[in-house]
C-alpha atoms as a PDB file:
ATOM      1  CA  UNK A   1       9.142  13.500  14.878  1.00  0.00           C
ATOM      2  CA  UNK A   2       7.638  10.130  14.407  1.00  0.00           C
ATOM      3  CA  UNK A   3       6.510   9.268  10.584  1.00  0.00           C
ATOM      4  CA  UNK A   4       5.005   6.733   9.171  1.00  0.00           C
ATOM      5  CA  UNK A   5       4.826   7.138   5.389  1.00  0.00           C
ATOM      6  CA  UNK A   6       2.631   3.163   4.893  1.00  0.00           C
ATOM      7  CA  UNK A   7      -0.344   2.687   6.482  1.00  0.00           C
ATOM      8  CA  UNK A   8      -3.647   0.732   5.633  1.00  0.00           C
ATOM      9  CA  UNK A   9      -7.589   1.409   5.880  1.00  0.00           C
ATOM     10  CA  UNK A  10     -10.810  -0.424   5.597  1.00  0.00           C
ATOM     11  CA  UNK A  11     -10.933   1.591   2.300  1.00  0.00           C
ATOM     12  CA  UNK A  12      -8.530  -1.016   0.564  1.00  0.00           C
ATOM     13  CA  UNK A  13      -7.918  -4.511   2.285  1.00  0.00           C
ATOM     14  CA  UNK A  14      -7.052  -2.713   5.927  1.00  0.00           C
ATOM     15  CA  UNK A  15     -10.180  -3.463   8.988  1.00  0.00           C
ATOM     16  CA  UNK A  16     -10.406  -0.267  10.643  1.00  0.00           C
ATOM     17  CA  UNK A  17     -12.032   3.111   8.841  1.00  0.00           C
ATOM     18  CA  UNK A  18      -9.725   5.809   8.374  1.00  0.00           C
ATOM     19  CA  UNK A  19     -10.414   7.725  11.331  1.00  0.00           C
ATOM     20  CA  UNK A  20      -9.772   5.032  13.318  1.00  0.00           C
ATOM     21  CA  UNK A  21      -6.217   4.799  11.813  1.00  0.00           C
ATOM     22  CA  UNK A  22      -5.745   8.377  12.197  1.00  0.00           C
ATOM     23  CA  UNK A  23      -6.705   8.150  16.172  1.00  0.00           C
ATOM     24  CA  UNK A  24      -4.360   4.867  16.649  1.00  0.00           C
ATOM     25  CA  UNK A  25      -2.346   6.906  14.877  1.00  0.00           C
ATOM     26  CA  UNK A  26      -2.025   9.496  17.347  1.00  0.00           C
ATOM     27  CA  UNK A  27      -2.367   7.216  20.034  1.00  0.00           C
ATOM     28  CA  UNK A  28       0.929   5.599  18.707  1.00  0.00           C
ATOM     29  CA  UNK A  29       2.876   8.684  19.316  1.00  0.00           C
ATOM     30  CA  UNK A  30       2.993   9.562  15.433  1.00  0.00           C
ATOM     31  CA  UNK A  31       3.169  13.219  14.737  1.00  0.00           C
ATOM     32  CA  UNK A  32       2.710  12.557  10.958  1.00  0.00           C
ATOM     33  CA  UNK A  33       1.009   9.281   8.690  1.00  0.00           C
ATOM     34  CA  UNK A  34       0.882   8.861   5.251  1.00  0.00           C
ATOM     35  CA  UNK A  35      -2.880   6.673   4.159  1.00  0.00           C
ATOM     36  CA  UNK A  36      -1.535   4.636   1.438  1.00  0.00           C
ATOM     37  CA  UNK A  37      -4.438   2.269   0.513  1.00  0.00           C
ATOM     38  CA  UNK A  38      -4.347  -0.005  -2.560  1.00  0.00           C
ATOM     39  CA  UNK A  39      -5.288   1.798  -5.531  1.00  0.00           C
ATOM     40  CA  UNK A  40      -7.560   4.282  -4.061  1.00  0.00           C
ATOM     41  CA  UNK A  41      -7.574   7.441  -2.178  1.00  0.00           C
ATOM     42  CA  UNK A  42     -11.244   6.822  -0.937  1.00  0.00           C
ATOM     43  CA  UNK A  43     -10.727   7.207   2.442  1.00  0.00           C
ATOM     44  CA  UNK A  44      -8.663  10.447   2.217  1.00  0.00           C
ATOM     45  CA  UNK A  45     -11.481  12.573   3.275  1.00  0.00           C
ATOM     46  CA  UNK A  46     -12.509  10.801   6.294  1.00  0.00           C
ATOM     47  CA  UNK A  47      -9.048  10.731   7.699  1.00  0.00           C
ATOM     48  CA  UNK A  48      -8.743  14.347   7.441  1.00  0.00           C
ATOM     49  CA  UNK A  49     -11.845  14.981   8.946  1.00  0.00           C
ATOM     50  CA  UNK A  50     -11.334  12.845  11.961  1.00  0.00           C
ATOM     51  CA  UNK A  51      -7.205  14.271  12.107  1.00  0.00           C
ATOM     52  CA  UNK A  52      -6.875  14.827  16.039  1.00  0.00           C
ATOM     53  CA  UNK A  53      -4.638  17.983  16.844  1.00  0.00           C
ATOM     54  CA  UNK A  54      -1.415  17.863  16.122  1.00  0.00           C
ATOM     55  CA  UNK A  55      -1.324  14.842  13.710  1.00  0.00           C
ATOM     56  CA  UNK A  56      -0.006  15.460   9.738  1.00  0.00           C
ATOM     57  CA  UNK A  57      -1.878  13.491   6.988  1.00  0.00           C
ATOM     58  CA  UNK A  58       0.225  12.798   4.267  1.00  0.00           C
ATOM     59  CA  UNK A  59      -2.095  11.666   1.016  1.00  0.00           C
ATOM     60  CA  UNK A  60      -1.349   9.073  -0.780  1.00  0.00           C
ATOM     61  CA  UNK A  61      -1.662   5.548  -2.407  1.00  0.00           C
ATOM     62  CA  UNK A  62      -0.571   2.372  -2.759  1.00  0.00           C
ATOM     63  CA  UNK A  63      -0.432   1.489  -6.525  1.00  0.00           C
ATOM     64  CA  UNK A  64      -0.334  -1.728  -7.858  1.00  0.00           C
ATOM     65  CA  UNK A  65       2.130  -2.296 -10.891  1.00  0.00           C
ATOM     66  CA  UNK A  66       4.038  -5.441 -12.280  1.00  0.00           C
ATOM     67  CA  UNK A  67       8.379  -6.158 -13.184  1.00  0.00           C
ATOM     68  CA  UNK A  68       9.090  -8.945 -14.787  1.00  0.00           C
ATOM     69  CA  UNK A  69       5.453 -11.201 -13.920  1.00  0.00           C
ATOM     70  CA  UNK A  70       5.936 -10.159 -10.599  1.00  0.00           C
ATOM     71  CA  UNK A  71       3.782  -7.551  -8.351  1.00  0.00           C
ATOM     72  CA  UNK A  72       5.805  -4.454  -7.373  1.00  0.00           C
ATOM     73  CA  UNK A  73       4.368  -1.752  -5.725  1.00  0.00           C
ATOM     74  CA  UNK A  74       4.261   2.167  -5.572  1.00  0.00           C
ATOM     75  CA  UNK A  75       3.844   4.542  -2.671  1.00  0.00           C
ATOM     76  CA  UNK A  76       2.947   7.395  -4.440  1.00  0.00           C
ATOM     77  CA  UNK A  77       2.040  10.581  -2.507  1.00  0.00           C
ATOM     78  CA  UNK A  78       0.761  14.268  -2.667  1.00  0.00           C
ATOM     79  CA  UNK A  79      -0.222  13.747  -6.161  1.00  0.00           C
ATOM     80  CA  UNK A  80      -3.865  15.000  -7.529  1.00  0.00           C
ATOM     81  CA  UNK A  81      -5.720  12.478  -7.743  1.00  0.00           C
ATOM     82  CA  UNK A  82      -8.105  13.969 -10.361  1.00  0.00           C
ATOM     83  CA  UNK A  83      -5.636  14.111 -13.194  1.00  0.00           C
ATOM     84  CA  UNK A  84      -7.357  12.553 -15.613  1.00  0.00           C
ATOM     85  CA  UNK A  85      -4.349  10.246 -16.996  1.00  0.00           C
ATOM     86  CA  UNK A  86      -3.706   8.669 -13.279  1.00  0.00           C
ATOM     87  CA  UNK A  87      -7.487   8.553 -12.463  1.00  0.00           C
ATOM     88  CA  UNK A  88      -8.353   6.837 -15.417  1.00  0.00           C
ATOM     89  CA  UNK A  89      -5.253   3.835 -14.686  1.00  0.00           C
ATOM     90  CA  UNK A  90      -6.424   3.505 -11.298  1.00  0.00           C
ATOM     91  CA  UNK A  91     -10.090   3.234 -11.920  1.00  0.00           C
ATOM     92  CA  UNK A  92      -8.437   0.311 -14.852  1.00  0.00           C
ATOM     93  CA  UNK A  93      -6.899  -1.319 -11.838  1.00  0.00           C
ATOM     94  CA  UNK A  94      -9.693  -1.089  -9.402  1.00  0.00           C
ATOM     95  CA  UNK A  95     -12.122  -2.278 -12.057  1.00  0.00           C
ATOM     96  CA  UNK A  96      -9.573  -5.678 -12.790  1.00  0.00           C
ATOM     97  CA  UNK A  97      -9.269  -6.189  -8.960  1.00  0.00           C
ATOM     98  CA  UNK A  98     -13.139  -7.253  -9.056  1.00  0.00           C
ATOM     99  CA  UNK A  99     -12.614  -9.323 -11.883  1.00  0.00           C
ATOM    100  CA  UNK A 100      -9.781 -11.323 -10.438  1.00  0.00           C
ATOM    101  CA  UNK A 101     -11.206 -11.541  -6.880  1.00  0.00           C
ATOM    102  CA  UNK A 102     -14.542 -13.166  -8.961  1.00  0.00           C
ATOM    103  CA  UNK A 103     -12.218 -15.678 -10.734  1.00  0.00           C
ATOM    104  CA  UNK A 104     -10.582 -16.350  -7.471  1.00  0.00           C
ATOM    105  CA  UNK A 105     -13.748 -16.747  -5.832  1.00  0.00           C
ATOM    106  CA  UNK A 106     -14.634 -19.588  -8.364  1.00  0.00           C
ATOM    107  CA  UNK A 107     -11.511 -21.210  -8.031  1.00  0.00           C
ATOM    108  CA  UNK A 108     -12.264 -21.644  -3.883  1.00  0.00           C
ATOM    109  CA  UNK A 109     -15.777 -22.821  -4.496  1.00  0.00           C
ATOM    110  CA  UNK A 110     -14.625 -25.172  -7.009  1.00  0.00           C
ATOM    111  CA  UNK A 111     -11.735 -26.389  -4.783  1.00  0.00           C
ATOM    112  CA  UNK A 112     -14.891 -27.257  -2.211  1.00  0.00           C
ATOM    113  CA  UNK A 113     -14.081 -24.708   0.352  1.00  0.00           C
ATOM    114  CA  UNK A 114     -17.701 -23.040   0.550  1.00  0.00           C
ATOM    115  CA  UNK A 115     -16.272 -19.393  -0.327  1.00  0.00           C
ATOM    116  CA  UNK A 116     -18.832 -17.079  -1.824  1.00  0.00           C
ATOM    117  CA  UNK A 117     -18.676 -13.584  -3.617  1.00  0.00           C
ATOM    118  CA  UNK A 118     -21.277 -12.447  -1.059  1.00  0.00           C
ATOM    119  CA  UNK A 119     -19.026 -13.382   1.572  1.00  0.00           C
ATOM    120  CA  UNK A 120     -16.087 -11.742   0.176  1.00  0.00           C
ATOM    121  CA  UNK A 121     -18.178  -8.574  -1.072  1.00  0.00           C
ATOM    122  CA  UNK A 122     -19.745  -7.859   2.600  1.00  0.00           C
ATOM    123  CA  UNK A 123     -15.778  -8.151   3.815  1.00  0.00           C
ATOM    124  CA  UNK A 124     -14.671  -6.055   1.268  1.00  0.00           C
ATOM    125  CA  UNK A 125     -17.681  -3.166   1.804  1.00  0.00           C
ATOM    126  CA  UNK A 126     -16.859  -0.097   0.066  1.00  0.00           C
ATOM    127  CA  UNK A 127     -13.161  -1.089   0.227  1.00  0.00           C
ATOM    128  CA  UNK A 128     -10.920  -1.918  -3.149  1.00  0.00           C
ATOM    129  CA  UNK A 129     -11.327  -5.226  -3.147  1.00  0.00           C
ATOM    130  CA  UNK A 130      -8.093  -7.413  -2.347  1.00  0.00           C
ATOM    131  CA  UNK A 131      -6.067 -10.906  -1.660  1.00  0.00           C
ATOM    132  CA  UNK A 132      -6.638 -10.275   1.986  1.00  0.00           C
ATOM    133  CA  UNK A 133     -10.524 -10.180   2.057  1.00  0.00           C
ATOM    134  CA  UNK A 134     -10.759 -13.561   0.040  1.00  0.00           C
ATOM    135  CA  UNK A 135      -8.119 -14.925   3.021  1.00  0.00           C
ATOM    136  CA  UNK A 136     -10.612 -13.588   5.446  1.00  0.00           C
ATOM    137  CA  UNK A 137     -13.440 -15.298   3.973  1.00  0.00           C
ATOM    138  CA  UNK A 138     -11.324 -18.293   3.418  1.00  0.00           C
ATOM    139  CA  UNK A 139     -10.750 -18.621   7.146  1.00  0.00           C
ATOM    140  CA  UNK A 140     -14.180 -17.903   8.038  1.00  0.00           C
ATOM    141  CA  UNK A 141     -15.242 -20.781   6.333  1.00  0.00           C
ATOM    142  CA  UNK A 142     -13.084 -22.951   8.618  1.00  0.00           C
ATOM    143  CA  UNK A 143     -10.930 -24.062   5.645  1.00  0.00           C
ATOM    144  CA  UNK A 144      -8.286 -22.361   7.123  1.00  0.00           C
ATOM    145  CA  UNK A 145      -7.385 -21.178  11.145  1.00  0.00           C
ATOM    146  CA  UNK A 146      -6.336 -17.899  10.123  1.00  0.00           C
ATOM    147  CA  UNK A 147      -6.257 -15.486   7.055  1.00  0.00           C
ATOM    148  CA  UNK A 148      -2.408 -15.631   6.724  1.00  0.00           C
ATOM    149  CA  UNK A 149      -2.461 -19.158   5.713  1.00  0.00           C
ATOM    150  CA  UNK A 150      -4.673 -18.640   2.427  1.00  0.00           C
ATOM    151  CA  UNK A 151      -1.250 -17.111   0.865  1.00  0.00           C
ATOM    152  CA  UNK A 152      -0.079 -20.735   0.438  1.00  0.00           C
ATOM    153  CA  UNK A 153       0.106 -22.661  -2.955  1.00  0.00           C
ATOM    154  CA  UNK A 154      -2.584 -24.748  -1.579  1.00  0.00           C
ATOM    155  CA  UNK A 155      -4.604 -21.583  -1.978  1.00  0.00           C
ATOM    156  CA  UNK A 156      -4.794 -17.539  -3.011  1.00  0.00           C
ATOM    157  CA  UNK A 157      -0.654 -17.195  -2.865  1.00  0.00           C
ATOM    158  CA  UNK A 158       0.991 -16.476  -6.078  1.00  0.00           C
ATOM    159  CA  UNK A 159       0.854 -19.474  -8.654  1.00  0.00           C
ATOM    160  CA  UNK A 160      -1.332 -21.038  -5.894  1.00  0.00           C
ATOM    161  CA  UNK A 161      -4.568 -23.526  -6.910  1.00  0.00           C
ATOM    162  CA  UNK A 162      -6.613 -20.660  -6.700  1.00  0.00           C
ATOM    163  CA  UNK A 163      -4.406 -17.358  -7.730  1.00  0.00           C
ATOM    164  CA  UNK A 164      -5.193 -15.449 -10.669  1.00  0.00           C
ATOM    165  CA  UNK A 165      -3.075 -12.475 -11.975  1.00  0.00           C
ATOM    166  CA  UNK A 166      -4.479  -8.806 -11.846  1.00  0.00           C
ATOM    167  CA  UNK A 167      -3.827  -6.456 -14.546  1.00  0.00           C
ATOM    168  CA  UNK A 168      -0.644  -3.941 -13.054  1.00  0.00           C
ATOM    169  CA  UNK A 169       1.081  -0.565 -14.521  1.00  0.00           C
ATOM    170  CA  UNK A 170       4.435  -1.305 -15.756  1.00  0.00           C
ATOM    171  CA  UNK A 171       6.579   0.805 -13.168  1.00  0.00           C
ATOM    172  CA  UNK A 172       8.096   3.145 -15.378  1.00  0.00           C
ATOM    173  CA  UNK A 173       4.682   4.528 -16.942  1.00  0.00           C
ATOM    174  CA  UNK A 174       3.677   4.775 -12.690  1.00  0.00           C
ATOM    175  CA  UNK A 175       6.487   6.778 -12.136  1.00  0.00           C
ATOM    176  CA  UNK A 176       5.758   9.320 -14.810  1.00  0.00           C
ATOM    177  CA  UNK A 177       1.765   8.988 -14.236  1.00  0.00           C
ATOM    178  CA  UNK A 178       2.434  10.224 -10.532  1.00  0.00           C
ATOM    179  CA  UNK A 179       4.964  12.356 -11.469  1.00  0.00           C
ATOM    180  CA  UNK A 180       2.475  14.730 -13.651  1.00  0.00           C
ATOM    181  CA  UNK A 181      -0.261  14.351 -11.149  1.00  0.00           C
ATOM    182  CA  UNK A 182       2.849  16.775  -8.969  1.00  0.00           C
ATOM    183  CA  UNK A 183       3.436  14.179  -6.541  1.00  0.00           C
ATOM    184  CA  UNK A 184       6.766  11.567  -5.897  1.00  0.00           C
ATOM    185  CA  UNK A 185       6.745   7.708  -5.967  1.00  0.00           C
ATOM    186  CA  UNK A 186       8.539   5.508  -3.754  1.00  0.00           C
ATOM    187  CA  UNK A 187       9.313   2.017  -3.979  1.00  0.00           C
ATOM    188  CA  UNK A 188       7.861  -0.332  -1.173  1.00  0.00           C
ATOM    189  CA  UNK A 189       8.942  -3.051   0.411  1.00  0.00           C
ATOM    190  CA  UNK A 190      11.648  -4.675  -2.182  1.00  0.00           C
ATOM    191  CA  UNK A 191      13.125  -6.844  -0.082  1.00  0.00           C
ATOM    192  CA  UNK A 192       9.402  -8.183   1.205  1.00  0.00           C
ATOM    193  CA  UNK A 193       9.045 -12.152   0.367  1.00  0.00           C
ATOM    194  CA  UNK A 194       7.505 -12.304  -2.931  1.00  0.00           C
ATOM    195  CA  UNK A 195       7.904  -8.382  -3.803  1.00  0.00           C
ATOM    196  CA  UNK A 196      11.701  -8.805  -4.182  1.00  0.00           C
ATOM    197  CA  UNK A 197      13.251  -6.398  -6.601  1.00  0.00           C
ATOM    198  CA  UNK A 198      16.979  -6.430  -7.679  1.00  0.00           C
ATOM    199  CA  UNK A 199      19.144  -3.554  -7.207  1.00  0.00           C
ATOM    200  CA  UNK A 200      19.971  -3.309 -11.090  1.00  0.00           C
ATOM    201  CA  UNK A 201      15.882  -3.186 -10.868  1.00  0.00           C
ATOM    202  CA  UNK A 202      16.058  -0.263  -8.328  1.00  0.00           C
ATOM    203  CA  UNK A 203      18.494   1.270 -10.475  1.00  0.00           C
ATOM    204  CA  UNK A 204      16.821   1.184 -13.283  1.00  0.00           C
ATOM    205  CA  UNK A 205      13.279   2.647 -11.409  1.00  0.00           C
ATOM    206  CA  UNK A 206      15.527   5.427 -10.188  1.00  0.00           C
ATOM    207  CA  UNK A 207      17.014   6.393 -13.504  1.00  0.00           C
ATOM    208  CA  UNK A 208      12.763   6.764 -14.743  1.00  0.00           C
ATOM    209  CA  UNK A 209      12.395   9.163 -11.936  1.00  0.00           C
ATOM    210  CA  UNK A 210      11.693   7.114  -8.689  1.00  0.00           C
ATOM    211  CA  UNK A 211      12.101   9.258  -5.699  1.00  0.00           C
ATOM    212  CA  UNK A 212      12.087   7.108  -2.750  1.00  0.00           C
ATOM    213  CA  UNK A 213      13.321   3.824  -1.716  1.00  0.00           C
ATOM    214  CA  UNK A 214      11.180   2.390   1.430  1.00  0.00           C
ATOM    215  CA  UNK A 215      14.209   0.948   4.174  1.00  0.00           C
ATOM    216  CA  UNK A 216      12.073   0.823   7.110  1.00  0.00           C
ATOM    217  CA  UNK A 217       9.566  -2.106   6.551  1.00  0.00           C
ATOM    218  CA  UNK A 218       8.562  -4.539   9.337  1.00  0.00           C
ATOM    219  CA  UNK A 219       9.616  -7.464   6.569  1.00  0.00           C
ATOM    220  CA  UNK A 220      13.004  -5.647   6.336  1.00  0.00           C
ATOM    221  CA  UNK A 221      15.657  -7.193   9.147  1.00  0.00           C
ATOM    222  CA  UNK A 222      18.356  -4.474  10.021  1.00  0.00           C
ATOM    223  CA  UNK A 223      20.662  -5.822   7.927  1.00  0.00           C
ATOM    224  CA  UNK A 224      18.589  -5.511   4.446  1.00  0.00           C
ATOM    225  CA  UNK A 225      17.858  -2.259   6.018  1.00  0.00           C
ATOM    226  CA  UNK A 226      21.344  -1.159   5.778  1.00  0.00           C
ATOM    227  CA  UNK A 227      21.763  -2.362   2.538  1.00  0.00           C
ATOM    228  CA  UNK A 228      19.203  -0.757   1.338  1.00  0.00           C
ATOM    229  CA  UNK A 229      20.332   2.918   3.064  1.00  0.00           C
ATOM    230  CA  UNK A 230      23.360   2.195   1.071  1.00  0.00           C
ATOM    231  CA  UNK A 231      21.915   1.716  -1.688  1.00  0.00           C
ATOM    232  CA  UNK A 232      19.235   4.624  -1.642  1.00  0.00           C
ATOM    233  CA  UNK A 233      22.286   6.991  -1.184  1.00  0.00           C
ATOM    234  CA  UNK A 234      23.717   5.688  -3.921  1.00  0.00           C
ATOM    235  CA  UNK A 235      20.810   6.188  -6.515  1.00  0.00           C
ATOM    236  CA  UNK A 236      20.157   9.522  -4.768  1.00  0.00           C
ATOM    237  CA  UNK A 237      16.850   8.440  -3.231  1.00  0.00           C
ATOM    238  CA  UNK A 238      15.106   9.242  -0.763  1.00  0.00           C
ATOM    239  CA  UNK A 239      14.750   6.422   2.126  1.00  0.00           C
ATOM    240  CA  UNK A 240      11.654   5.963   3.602  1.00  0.00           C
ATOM    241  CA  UNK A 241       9.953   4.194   6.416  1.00  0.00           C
ATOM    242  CA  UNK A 242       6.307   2.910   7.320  1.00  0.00           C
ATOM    243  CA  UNK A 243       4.486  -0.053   8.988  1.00  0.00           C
ATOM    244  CA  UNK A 244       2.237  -1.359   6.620  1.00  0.00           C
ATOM    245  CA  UNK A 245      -0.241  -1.053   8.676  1.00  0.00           C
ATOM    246  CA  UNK A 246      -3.137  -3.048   8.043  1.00  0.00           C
ATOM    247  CA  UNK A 247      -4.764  -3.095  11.068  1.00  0.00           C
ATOM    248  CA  UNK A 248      -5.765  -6.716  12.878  1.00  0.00           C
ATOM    249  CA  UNK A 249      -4.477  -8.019   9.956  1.00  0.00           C
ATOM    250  CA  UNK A 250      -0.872  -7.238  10.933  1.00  0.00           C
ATOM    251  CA  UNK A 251      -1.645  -6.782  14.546  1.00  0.00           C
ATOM    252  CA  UNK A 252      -2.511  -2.999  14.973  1.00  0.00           C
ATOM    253  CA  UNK A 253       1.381  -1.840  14.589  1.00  0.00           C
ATOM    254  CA  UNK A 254       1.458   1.800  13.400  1.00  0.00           C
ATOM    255  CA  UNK A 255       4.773   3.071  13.793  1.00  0.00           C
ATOM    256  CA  UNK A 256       6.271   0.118  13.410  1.00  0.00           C
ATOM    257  CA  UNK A 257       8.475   1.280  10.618  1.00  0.00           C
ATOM    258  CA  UNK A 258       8.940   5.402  10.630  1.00  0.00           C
ATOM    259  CA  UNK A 259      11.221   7.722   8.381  1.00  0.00           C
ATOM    260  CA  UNK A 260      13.682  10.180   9.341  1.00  0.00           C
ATOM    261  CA  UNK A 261      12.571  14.078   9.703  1.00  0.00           C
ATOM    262  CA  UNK A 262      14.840  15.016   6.801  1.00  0.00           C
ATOM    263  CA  UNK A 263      13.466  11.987   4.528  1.00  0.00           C
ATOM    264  CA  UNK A 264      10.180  13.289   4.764  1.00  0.00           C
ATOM    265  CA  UNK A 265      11.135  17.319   4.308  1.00  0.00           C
ATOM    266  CA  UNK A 266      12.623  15.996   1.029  1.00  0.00           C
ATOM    267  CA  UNK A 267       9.660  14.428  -0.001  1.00  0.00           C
ATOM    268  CA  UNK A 268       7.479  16.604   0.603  1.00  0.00           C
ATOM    269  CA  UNK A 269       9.944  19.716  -1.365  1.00  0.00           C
ATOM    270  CA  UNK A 270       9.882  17.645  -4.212  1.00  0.00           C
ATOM    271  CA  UNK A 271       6.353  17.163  -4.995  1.00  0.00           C
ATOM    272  CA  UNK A 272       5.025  19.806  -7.093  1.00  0.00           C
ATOM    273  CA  UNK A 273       1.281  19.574  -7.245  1.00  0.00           C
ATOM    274  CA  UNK A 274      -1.629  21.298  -5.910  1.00  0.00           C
ATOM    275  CA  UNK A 275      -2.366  18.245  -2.931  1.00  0.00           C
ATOM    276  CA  UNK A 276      -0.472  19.170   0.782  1.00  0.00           C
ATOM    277  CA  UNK A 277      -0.175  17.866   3.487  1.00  0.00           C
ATOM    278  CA  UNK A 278      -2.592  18.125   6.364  1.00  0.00           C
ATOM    279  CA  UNK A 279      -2.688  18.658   9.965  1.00  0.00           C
ATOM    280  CA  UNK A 280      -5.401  18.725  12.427  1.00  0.00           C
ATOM    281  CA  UNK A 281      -6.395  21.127  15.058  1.00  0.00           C
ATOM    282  CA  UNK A 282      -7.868  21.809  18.186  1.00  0.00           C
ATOM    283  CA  UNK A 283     -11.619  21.748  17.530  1.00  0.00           C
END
């Protein structure tokens, strides 16, 4: 089996609509994907409508929390999304991503680079707004070649002229949110530049009821990777793997990061909530 438990949609700062995903999905030679986006489990429905045969939708999310002033982030999955304690933090979070994109908006047009909120509101659509749509405007505007340099101090990277801080969960109060809504949490990317967490940190997450540990991350070189196996065994959790897939963004590369068969059977026994998994079927 090929899973990949971290994938992207235009329904958070990804460019292609979830059943897009799902069919370069399938096209990728997944058998099962997880749609993670930022905050937000809008495009949930879509992807299961458009599942081709024989692909598994895992749902989840992405959620955004903070450790120490710095972002960390949640892969949370299987978990209902209508219990009122986690659907009121997210809507919180979704609600302060507007805000700061506004405030980041100013700081571009004040910095002279011609950015508007109509620019970065017809990127965004119906999507959770994000970093990544104010780098796309950014570049459209010529004030950059491409979207990966507004992540600079020059710009919209952290501490940057034009960064301003969103409003996060603290990680333990995540864990437990997800936890009641019956689904597991696992943590993403902590090696990633600028996500780093500490393994005392991991510890610590684990010992609050984290369930996962994500290993397999394009931004992880095999040798993090194997420290981080080690260290997942250690805590007793579960290591994961995913692309973080955000589509041209990252250069279409679903499957790029997977997780083993057995990593995935453990996830999904320990969720206890009413939300499955899906798979779709000849039509």
């Amino acid at each position: 089996m090929r899973i990949d438990l971290h994938t992207h949609s235009r329904a958070s700062d990804g460019t292609d609509p979830p059943a897009e995903v799902m069919a370069r999905a399938r096209a990728r030679g997944l058998d099962v994907v997880a749609l993670t986006d930022h905050d937000t489990v809008a495009g949930h429905a879509e992807a299961e409508a458009a599942l081709p045969p024989g692909l598994t939708l895992v749902p989840g999310m992405e959620l955004s929390a903070t450790l120490g002033g710095r972002s960390l982030h949640l892969l949370a999955y299987l978990f209902d999304p209508a219990y009122p304690p986690l659907a009121e933090a997210v809507a919180s979070l979704r609600d302060d991503r507007v805000r700061r994109a506004r405030v980041m908006v100013g700081k571009l047009a004040a910095l002279g680079t011609g950015v508007t909120w109509d620019q970065v509101a017809a990127i965004a659509g119906d999507g959770v707004v994000g970093r990544p749509h104010i780098a796309r405007a950014l570049a459209d505007t010529g004030t950059i070649s491409a979207p990966a340099e507004a992540f600079t101090a020059d710009w919209i990277g952290d501490g940057g002229r034009a960064f301003e801080d969103k409003y996060a969960l603290e990680p333990a109060a995540a864990i437990d949110l997800i936890r009641a809504a019956g689904g597991v949490s696992v943590l993403a990317h902590a090696r990633s530049g600028g996500y780093e967490v500490s393994d005392d940190s991991i510890g610590a997450l684990a010992a609050a009821g984290l369930t996962g540990l994500e290993v397999w991350h394009p931004d992880h070189p095999p040798a993090v990777r194997g420290r981080l196996r080690v260290l997942a065994a250690a805590l007793g959790l579960v290591p994961t793997g995913g692309s973080d897939d955000h589509g041209a963004l990252t250069g279409h590369i679903l499957g790029a990061g997977t997780t083993p068969a057995e990593s995935y059977q453990r996830l999904v026994a320990q969720a206890t909530g009413p939300v499955t998994t899906v798979t779709g079927s000849a039509r």
